[in-house]
N, C-alpha and C. Protein backbone atom coordinates (compact mmCIF):
# COMPACT_ATOMS: atom_id res chain seq x y z
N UNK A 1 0.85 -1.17 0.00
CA UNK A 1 0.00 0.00 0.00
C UNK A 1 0.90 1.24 0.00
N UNK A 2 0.15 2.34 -0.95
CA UNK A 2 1.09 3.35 -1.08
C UNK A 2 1.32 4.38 0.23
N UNK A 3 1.95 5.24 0.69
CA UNK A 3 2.17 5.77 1.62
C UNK A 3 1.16 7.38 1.91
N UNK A 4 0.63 7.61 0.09
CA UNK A 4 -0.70 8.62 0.06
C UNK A 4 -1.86 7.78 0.22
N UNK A 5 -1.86 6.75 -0.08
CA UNK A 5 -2.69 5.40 0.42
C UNK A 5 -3.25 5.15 1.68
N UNK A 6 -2.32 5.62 2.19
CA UNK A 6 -2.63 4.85 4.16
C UNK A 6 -2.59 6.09 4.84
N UNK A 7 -2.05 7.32 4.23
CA UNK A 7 -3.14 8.46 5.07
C UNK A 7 -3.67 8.63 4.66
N UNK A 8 -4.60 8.71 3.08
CA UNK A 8 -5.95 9.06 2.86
C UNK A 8 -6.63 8.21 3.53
N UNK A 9 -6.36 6.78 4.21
CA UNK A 9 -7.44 6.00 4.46
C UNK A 9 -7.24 6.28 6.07
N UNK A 10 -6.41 6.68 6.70
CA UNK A 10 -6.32 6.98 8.40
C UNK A 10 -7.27 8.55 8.33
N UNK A 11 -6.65 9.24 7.20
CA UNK A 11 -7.75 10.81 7.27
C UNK A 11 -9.32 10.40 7.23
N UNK A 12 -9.80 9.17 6.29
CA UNK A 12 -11.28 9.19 6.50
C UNK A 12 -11.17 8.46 7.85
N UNK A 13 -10.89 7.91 8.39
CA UNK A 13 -10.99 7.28 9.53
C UNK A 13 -11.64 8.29 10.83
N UNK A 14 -11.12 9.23 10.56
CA UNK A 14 -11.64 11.01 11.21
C UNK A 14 -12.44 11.24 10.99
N UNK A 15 -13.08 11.16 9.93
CA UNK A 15 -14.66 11.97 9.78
C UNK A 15 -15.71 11.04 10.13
N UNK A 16 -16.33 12.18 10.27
CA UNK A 16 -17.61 11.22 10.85
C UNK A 16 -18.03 10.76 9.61
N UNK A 17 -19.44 9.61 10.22
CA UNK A 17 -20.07 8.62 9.43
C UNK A 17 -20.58 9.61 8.39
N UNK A 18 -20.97 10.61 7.93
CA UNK A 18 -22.00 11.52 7.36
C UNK A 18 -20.59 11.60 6.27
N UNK A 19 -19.56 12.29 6.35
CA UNK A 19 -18.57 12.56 5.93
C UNK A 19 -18.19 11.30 5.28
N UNK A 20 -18.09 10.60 5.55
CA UNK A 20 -17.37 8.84 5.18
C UNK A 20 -18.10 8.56 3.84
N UNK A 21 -19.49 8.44 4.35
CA UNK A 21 -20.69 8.39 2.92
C UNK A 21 -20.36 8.91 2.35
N UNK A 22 -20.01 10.82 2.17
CA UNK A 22 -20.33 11.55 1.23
C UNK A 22 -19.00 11.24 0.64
N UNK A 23 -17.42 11.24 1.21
CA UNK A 23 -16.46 10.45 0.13
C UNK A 23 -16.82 8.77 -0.39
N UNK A 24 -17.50 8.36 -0.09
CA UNK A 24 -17.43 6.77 -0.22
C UNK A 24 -18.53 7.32 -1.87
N UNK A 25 -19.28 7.98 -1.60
CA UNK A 25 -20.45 8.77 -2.44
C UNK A 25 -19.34 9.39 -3.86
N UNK A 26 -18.32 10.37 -3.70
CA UNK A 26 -17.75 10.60 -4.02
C UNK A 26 -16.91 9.86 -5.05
N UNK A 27 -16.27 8.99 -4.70
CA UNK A 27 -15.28 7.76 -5.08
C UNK A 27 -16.15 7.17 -5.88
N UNK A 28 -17.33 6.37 -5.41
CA UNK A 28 -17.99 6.06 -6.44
C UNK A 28 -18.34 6.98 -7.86
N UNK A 29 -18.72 8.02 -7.85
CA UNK A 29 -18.91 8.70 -8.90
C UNK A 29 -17.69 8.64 -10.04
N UNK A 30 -16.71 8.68 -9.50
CA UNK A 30 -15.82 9.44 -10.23
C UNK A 30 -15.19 7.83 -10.86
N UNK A 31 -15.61 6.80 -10.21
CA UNK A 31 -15.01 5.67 -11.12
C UNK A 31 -16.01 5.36 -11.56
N UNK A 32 -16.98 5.73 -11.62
CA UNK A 32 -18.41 5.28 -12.91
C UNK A 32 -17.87 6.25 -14.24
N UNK A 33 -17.35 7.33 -13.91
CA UNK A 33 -16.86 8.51 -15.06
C UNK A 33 -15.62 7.92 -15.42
N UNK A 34 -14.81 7.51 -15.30
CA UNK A 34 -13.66 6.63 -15.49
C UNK A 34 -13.91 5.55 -16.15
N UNK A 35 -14.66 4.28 -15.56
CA UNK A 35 -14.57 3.24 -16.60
C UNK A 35 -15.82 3.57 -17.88
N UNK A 36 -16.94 4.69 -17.51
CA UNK A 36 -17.55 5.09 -18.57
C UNK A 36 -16.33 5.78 -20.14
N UNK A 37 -15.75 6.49 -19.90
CA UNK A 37 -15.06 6.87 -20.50
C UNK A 37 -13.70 5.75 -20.95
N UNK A 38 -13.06 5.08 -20.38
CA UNK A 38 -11.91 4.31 -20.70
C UNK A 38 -12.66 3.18 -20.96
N UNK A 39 -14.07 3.09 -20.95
CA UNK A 39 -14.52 1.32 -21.72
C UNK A 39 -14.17 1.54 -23.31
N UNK A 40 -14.77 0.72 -23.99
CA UNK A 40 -14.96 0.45 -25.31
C UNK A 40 -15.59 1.46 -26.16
N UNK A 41 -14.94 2.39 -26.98
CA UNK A 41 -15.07 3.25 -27.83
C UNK A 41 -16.67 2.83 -28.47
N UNK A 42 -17.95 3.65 -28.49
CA UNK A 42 -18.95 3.38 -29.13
C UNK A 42 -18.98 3.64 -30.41
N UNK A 43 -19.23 2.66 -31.45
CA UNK A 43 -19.01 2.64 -32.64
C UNK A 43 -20.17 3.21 -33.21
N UNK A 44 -20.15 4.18 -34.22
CA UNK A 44 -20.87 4.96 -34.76
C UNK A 44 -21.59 4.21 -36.58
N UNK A 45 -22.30 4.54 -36.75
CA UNK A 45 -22.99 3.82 -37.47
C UNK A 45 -22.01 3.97 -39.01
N UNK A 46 -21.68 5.30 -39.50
CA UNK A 46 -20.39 5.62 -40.24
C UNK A 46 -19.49 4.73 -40.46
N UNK A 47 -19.08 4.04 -39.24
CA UNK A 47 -17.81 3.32 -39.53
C UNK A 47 -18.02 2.05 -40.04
N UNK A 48 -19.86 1.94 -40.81
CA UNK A 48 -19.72 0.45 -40.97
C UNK A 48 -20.17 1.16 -42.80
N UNK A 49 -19.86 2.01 -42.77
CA UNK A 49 -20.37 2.29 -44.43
C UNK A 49 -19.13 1.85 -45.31
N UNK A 50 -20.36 1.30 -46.43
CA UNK A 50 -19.04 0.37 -47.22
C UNK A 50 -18.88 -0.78 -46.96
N UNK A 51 -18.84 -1.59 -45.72
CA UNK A 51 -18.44 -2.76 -45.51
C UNK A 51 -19.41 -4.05 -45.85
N UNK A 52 -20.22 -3.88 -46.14
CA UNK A 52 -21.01 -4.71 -46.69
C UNK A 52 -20.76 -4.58 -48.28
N UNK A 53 -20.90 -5.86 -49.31
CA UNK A 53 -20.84 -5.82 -50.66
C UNK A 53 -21.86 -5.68 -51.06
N UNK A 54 -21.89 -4.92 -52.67
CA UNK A 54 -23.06 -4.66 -53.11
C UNK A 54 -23.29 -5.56 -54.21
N UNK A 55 -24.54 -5.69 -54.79
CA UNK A 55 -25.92 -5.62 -53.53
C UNK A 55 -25.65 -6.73 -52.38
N UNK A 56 -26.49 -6.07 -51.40
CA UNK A 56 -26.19 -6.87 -50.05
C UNK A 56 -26.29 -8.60 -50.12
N UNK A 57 -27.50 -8.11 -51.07
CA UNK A 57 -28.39 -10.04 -50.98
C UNK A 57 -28.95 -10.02 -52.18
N UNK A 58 -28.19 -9.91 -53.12
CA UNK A 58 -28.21 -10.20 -54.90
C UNK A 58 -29.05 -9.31 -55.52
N UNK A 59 -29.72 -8.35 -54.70
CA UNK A 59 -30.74 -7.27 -55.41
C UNK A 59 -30.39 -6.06 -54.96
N UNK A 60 -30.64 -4.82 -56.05
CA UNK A 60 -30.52 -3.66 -56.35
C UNK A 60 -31.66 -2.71 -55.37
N UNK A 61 -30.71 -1.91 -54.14
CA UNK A 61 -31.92 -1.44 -53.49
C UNK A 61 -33.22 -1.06 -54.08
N UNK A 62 -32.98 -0.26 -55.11
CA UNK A 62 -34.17 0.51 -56.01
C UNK A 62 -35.45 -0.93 -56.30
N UNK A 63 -34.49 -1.95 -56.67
CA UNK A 63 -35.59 -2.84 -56.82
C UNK A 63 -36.24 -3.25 -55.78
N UNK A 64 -35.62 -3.31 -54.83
CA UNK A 64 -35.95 -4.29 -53.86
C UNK A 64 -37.50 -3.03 -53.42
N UNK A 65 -36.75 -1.80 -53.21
CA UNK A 65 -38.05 -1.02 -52.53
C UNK A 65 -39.35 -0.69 -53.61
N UNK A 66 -38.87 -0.97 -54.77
CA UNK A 66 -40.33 -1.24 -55.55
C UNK A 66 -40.60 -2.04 -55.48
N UNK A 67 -40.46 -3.55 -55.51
CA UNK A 67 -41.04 -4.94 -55.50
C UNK A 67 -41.40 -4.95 -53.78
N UNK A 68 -40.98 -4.24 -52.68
CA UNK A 68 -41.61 -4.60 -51.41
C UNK A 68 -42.91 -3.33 -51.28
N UNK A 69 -42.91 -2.55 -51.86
CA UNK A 69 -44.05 -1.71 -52.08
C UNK A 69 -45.16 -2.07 -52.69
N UNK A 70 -44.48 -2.75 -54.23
CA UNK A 70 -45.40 -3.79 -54.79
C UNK A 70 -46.28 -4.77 -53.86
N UNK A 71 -45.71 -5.59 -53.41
CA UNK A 71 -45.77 -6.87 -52.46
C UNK A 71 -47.03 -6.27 -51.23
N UNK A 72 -46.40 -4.88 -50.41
CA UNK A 72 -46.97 -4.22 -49.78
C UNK A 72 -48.57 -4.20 -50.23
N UNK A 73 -48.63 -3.48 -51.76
CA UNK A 73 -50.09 -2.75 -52.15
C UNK A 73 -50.66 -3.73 -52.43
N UNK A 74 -50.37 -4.66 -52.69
CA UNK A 74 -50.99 -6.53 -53.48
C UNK A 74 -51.56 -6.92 -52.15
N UNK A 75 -50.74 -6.70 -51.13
CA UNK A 75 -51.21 -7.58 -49.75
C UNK A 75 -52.26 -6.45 -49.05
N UNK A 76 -52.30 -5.34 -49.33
CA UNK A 76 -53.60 -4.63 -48.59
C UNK A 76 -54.64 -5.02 -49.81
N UNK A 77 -54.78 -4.48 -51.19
CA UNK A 77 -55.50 -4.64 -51.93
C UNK A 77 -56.68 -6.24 -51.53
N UNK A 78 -55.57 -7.27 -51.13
CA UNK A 78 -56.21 -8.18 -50.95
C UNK A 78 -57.63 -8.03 -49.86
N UNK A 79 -56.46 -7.93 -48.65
CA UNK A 79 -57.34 -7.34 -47.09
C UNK A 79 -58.23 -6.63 -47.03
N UNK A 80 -58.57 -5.78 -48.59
CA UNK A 80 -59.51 -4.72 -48.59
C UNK A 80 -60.45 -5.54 -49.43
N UNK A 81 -59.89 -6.58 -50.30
CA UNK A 81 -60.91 -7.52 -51.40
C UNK A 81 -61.00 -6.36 -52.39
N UNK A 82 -59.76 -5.85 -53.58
CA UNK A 82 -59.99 -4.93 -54.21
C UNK A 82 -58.83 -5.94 -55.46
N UNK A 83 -59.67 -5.51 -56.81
CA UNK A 83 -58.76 -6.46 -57.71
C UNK A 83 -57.65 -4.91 -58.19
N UNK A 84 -56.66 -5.80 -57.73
CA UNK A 84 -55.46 -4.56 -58.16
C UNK A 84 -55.18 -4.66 -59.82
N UNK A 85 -55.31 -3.79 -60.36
CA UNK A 85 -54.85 -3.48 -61.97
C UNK A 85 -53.84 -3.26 -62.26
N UNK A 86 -52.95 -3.56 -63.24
CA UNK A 86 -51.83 -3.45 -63.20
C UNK A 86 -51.78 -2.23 -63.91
């Protein structure tokens, strides 16, 4: 144990219980801000652009969002009992 070690811990030994909490209160905070900050860098959505090949899953976005729009208006048309025209 370090020698700033063993009088910070004989100095709380002095304060009263009220005092003890509010560093024990203290200490805690400041290592929630510590390992919040020194954990694992949060990866931003940016850093994944590009990394997927195109097209993702053998189709061309453009298509894909007309044929699921398609798919979409076919499947209410039904639910409504309406003959869709092409």
């Amino acid at each position: 144990m370090s020698p700033l070690l063993e009088k910070v811990l004989q100095d709380i030994e002095q304060l009263t219980a009220e005092e003890q909490v509010e560093v024990l209160n203290h200490t805690t905070e400041q290592l929630k801000r510590r390992t919040q900050t020194q954990g694992k860098p949060q990866k931003k959505w940016l850093d994944l652009a590009g990394t997927a090949p195109y097209p993702l899953v053998g189709e061309d976005a453009q298509e894909w969002v007309t044929r699921t729009r398609q798919e979409s208006q076919e499947h209410r048309d039904r639910l409504l009992r309406i003959d869709h025209e092409d």
